[in-house]
N, C-alpha and C. Protein backbone atom coordinates (compact mmCIF):
# COMPACT_ATOMS: atom_id res chain seq x y z
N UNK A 1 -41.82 16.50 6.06
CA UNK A 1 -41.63 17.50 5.04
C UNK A 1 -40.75 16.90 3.94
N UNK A 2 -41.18 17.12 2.80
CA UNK A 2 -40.38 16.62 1.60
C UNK A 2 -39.20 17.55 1.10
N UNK A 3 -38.42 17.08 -0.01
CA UNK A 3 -37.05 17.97 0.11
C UNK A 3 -38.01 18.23 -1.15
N UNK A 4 -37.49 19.60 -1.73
CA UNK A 4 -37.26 20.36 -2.55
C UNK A 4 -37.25 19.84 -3.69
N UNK A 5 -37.60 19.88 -4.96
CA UNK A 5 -37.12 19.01 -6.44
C UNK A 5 -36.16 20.07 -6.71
N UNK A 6 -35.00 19.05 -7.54
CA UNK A 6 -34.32 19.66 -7.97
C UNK A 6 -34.19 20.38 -9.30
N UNK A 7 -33.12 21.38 -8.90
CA UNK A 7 -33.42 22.23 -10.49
C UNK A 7 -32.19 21.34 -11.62
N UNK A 8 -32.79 20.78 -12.67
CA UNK A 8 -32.71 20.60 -13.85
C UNK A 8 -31.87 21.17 -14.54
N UNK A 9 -30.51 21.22 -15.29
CA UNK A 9 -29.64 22.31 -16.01
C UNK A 9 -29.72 21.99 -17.42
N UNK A 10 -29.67 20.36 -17.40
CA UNK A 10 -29.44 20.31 -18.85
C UNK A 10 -29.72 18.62 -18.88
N UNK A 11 -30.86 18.17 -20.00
CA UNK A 11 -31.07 17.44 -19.81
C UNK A 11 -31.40 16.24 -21.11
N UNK A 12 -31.19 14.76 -21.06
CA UNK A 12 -30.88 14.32 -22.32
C UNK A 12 -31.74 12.88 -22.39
N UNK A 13 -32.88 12.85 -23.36
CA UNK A 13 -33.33 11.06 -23.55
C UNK A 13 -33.06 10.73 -24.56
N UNK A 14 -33.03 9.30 -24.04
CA UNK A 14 -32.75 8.80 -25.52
C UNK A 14 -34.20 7.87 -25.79
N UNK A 15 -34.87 7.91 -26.95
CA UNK A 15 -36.10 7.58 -27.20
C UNK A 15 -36.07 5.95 -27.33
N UNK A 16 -34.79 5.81 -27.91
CA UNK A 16 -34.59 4.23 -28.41
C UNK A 16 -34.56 3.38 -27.00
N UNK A 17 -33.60 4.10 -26.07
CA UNK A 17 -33.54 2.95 -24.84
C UNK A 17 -34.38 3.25 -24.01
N UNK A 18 -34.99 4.94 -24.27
CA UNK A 18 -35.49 5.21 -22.77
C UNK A 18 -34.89 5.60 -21.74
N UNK A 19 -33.94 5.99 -21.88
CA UNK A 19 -32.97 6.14 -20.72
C UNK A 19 -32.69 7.98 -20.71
N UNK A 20 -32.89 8.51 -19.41
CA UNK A 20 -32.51 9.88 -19.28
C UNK A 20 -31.94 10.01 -18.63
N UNK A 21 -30.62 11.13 -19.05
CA UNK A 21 -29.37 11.65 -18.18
C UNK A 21 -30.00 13.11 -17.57
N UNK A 22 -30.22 13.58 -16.42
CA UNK A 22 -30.43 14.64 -16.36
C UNK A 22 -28.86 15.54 -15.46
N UNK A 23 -28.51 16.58 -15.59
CA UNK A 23 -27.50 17.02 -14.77
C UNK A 23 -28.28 18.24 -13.82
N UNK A 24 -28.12 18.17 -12.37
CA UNK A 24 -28.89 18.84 -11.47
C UNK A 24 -27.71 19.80 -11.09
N UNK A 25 -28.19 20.72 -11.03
CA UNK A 25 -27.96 21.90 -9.96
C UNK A 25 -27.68 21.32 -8.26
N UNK A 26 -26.66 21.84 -8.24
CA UNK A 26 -25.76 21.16 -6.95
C UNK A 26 -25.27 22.51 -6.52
N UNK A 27 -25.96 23.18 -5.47
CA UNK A 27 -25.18 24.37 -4.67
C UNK A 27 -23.46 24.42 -4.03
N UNK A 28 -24.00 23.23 -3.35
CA UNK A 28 -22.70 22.65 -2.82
C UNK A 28 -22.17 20.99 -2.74
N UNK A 29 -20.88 20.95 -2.31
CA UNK A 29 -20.56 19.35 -2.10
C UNK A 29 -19.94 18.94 -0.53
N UNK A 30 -20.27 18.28 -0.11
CA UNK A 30 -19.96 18.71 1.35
C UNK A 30 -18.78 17.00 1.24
N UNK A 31 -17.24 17.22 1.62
CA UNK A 31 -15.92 16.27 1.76
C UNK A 31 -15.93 15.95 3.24
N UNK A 32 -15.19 14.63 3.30
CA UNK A 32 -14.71 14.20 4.73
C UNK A 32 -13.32 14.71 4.75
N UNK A 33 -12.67 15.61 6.01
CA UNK A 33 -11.76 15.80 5.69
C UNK A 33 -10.61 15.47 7.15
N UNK A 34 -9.55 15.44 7.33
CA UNK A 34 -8.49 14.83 8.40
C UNK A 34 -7.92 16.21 8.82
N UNK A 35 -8.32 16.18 10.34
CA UNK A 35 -7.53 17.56 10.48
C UNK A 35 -7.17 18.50 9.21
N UNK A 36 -8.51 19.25 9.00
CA UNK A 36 -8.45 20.16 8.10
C UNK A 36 -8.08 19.67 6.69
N UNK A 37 -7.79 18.60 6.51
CA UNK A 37 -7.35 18.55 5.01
C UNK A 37 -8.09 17.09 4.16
N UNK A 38 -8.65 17.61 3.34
CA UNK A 38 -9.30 16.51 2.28
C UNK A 38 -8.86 15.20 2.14
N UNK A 39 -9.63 14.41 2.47
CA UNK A 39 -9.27 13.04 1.97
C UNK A 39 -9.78 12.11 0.90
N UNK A 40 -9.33 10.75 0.88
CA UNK A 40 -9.64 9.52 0.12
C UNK A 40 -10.06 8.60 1.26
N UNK A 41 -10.50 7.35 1.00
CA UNK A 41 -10.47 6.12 1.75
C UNK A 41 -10.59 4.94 0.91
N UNK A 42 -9.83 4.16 1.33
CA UNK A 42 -9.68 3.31 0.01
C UNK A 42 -9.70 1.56 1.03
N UNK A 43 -10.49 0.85 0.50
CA UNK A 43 -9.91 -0.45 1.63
C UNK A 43 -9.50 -1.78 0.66
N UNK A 44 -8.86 -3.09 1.42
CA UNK A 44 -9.03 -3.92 0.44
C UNK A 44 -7.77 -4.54 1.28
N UNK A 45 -7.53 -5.95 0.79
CA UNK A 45 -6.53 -7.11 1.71
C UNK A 45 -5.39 -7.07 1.75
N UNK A 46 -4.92 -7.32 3.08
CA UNK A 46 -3.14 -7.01 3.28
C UNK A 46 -2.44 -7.64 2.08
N UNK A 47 -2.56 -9.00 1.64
CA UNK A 47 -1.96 -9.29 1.06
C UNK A 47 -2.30 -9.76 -0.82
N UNK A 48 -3.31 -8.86 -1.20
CA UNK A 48 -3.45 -8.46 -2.34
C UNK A 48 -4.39 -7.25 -3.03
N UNK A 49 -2.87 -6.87 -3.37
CA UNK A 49 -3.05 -5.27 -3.84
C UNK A 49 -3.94 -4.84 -4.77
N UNK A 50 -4.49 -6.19 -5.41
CA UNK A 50 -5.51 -5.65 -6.41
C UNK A 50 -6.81 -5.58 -6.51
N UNK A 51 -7.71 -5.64 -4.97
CA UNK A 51 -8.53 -5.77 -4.32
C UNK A 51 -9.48 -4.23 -3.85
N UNK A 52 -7.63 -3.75 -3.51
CA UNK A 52 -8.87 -2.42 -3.55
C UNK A 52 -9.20 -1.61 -3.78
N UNK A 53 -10.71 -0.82 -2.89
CA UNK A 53 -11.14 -0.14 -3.59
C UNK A 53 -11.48 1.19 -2.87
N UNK A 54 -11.62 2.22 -3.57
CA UNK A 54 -11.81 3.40 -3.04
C UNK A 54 -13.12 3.70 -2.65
N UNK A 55 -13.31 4.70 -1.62
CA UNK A 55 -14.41 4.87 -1.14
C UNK A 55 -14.85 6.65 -1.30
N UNK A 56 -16.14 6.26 -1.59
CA UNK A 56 -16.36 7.91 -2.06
C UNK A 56 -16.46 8.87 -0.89
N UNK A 57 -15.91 9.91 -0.94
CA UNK A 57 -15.16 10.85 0.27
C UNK A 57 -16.62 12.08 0.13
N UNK A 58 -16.69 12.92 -1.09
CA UNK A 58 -17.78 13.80 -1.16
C UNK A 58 -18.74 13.55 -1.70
N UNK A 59 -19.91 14.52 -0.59
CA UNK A 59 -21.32 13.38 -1.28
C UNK A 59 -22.39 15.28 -1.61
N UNK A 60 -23.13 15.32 -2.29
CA UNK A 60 -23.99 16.11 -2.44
C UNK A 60 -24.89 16.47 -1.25
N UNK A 61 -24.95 15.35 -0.47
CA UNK A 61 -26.12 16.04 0.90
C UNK A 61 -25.09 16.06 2.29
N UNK A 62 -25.49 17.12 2.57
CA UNK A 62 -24.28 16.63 4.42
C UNK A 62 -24.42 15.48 5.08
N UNK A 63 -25.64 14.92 5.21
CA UNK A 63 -26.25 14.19 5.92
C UNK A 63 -25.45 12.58 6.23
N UNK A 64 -25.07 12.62 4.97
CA UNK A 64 -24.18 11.08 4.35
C UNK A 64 -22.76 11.56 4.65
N UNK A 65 -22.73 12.40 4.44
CA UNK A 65 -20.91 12.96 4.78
C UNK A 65 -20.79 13.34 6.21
N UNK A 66 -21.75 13.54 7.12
CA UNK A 66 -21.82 13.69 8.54
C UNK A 66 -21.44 11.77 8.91
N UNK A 67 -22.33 11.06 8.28
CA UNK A 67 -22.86 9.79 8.79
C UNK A 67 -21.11 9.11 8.75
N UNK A 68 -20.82 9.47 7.48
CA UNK A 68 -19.23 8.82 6.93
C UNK A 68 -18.13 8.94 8.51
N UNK A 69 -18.04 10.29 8.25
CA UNK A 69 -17.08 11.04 9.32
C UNK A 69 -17.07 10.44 10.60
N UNK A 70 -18.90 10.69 11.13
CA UNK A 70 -18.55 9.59 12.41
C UNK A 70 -18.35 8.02 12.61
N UNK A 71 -18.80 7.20 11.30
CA UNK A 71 -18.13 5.63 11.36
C UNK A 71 -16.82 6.44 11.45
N UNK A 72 -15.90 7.11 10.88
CA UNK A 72 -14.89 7.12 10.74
C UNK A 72 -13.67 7.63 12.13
N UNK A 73 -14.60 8.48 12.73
CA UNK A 73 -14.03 8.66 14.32
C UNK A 73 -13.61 7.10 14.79
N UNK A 74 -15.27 6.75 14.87
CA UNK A 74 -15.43 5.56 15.32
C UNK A 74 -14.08 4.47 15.51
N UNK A 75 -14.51 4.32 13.99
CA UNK A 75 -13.37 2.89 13.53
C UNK A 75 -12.08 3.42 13.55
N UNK A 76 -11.08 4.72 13.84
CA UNK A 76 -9.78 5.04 14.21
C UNK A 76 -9.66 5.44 15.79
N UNK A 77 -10.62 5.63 16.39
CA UNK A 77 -11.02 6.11 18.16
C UNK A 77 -10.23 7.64 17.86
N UNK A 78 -10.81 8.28 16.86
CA UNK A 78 -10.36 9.92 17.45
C UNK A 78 -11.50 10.58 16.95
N UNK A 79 -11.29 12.00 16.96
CA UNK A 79 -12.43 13.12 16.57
C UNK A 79 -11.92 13.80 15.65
N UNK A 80 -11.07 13.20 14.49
CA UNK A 80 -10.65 14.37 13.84
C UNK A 80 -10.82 14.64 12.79
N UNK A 81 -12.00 13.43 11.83
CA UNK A 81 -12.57 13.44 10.84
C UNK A 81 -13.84 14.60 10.93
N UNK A 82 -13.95 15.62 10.08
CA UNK A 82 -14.89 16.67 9.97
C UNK A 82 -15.48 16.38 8.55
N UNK A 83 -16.51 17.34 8.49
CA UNK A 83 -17.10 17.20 7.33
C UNK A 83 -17.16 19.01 6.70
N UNK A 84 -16.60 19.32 5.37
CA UNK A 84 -16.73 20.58 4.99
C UNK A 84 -17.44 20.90 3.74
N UNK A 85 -17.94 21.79 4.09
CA UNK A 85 -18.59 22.20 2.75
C UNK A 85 -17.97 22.74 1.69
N UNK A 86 -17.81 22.27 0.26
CA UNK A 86 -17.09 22.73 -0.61
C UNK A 86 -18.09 23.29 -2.15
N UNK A 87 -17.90 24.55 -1.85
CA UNK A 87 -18.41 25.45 -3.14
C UNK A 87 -17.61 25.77 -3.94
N UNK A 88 -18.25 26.44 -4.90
CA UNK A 88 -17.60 26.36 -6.87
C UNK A 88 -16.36 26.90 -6.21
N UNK A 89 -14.79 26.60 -6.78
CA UNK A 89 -13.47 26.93 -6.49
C UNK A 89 -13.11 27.69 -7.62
N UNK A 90 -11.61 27.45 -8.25
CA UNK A 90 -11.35 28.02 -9.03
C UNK A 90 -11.79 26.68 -10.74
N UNK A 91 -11.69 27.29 -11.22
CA UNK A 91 -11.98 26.44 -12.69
C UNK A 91 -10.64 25.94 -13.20
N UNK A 92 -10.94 24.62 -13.28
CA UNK A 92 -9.38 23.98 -13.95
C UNK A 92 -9.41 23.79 -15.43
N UNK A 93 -8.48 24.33 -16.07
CA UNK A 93 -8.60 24.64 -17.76
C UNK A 93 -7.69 23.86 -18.12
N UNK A 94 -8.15 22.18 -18.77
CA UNK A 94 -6.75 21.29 -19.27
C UNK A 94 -6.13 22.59 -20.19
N UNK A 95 -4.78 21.84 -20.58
CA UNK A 95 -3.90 22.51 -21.26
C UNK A 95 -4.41 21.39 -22.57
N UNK A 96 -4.05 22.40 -23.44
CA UNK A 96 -4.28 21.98 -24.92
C UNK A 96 -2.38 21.12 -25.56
N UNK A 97 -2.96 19.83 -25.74
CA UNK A 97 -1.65 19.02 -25.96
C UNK A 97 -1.83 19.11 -27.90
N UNK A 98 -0.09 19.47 -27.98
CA UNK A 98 -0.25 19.37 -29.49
C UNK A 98 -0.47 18.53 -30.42
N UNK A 99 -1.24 18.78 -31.68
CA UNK A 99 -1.70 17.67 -32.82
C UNK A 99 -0.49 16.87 -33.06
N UNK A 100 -0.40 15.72 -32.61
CA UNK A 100 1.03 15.03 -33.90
C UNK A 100 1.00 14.99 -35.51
N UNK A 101 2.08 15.41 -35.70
CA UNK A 101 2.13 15.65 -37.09
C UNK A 101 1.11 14.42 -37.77
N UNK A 102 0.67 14.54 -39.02
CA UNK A 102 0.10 13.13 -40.09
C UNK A 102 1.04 12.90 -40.61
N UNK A 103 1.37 11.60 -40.99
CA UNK A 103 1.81 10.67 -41.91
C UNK A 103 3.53 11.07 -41.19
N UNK A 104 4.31 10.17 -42.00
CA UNK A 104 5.37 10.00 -41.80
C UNK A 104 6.81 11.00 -42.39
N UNK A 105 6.17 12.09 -43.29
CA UNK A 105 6.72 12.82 -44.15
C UNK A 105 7.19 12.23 -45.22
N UNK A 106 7.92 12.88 -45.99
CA UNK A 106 7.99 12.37 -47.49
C UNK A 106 9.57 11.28 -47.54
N UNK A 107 9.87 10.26 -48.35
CA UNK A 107 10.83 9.70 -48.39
C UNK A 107 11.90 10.21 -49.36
N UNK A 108 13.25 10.23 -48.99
CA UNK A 108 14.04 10.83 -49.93
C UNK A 108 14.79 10.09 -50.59
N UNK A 109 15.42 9.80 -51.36
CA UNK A 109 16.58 9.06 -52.25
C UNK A 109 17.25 7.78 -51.35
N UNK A 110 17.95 8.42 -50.21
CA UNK A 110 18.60 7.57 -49.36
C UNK A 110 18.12 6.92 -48.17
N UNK A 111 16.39 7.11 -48.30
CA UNK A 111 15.85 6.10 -47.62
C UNK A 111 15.25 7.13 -46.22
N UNK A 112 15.84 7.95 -45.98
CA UNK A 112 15.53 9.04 -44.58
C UNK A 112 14.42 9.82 -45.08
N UNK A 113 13.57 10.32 -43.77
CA UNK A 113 12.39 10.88 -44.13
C UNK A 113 12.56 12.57 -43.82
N UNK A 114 12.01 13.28 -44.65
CA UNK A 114 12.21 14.76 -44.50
C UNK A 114 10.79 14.87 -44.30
N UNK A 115 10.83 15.72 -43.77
CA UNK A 115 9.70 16.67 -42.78
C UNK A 115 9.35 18.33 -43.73
């Protein structure tokens, strides 16, 4: 049985390269998580720090985030890596950082700048 096509939200070519971005409809995201709580995994050499690299924790299908979890029993010998399903949360709204002023303001007689 074949999976499902996915639904399409919003979608973009570019004629010159040929190249299309499409953004899909994703119900859910399913995380590896440590006794109940979300993780990272990151690997790379004892003795240089600039090696490594992170490993992607949530995946769009369970299937890969099931597969993760158990290498991951595996390679620590416990059971406590789970896999959870994570749907739409709350919405994070950056904060709006203020314009810096233009230019330097005007110069006065004695060399100091007024605003």
């Amino acid at each position: 049985m074949s999976r499902p096509a996915p639904k399409i939200i919003v979608s973009d070519y570019n004629k010159k390269t040929h190249y299309n971005y499409d953004v899909l409809e994703q119900p859910a995201m399913y995380g590896i998580a440590y006794e109940g709580k979300l993780v990272t995994a990151r690997s790379g050499h004892e003795f240089n720090e600039g090696t490594r690299s992170y490993r992607r924790t949530v995946f769009p299908d369970k299937g890969r985030a099931l597969s993760l979890a158990d290498k991951l029993n595996e390679r620590f010998h416990t059971d406590k890596f789970e896999v959870y399903m994570l749907a739409i949360g709350e919405q994070i709204v950056r904060e709006v950082a203020e314009e810096p002023t233009k230019g330097r303001g005007k110069k006065t007689s004695k060399g100091t700048s007024k605003s």
